[in-house]
C-alpha atoms as a PDB file:
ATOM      1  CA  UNK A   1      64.053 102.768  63.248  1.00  0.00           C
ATOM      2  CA  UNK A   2      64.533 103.298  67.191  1.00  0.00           C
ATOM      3  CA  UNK A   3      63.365 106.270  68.028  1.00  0.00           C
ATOM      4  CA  UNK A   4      63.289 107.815  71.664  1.00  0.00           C
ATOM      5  CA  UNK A   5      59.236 107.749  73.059  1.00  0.00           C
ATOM      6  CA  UNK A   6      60.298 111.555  74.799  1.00  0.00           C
ATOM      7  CA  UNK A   7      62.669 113.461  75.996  1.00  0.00           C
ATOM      8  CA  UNK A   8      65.449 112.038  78.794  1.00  0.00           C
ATOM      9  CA  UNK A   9      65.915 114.542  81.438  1.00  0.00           C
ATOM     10  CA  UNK A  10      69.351 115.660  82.102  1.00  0.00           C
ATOM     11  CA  UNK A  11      69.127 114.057  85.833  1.00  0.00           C
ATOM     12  CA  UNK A  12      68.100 110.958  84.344  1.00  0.00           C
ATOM     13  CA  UNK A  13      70.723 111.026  81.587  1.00  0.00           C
ATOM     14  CA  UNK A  14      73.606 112.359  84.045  1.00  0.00           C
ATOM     15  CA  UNK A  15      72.152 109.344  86.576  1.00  0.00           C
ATOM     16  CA  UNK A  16      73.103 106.552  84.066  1.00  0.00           C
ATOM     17  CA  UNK A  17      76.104 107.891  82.959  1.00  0.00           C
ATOM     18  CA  UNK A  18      77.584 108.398  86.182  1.00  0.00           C
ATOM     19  CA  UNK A  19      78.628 104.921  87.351  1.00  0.00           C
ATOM     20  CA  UNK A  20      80.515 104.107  83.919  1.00  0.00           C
ATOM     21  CA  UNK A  21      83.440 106.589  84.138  1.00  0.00           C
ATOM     22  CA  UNK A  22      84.647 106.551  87.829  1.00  0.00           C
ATOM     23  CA  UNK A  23      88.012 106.175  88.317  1.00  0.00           C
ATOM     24  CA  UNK A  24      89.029 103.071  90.520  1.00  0.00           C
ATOM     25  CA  UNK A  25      91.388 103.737  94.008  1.00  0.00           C
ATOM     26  CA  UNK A  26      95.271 102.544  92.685  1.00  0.00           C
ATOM     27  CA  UNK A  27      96.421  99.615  94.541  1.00  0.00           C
ATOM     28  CA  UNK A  28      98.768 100.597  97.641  1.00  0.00           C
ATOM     29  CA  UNK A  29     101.094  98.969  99.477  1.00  0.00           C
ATOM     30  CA  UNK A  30     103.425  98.929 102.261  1.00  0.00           C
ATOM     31  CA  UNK A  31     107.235  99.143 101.521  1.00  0.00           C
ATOM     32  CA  UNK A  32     108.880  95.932 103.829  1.00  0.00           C
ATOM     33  CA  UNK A  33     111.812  97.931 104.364  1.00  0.00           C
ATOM     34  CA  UNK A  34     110.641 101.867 105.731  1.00  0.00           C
ATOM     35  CA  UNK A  35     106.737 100.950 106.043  1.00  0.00           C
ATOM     36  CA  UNK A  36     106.126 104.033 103.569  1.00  0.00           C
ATOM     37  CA  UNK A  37     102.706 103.438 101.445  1.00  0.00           C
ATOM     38  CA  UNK A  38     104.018 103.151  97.783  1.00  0.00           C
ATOM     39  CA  UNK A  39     102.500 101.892  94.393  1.00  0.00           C
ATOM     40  CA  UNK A  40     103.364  98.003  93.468  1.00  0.00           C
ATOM     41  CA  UNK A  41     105.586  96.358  91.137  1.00  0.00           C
ATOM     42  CA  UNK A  42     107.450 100.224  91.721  1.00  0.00           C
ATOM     43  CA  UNK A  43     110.324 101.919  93.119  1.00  0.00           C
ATOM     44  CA  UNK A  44     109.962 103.397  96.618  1.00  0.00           C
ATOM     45  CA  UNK A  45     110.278 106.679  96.437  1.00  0.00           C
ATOM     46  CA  UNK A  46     111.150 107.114 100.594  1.00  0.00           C
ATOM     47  CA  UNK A  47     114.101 104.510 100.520  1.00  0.00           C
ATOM     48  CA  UNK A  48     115.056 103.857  96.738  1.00  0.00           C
ATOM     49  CA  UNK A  49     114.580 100.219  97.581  1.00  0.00           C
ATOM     50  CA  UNK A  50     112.912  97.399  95.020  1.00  0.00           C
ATOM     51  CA  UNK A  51     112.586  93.469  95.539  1.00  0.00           C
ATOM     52  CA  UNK A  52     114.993  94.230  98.205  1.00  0.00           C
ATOM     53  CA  UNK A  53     117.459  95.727  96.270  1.00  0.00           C
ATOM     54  CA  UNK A  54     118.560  99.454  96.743  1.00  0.00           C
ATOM     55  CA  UNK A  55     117.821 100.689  93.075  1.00  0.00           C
ATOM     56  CA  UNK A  56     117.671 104.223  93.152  1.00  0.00           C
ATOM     57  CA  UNK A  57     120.952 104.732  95.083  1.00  0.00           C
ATOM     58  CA  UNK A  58     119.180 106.730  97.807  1.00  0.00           C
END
């Protein structure tokens, strides 16, 4: 059976595991109509526009 050689410090431990569970920047873009930074395939939030539609009756 696999069996640790000695004990893993908490450093080295912490180390290894610290690169797995990093969360990635979201995607942002510019809205074409106001400029405001918004999330894609989405609503903006400043204007109510979408695929240059007014959606959100703003």
């Amino acid at each position: 059976m696999a069996v640790p050689k000695g004990k893993v410090s908490k450093a080295r431990r912490d180390k290894r595991r610290s690169s797995h569970w990093k969360l990635e920047t979201p995607g942002v873009v510019t809205c074409p109509k106001c400029g405001k930074y918004r999330m894609p395939h989405r609503a903006c939030k400043a204007c109510g526009t979408y695929n240059g539609r007014d959606v959100l009756g703003a």
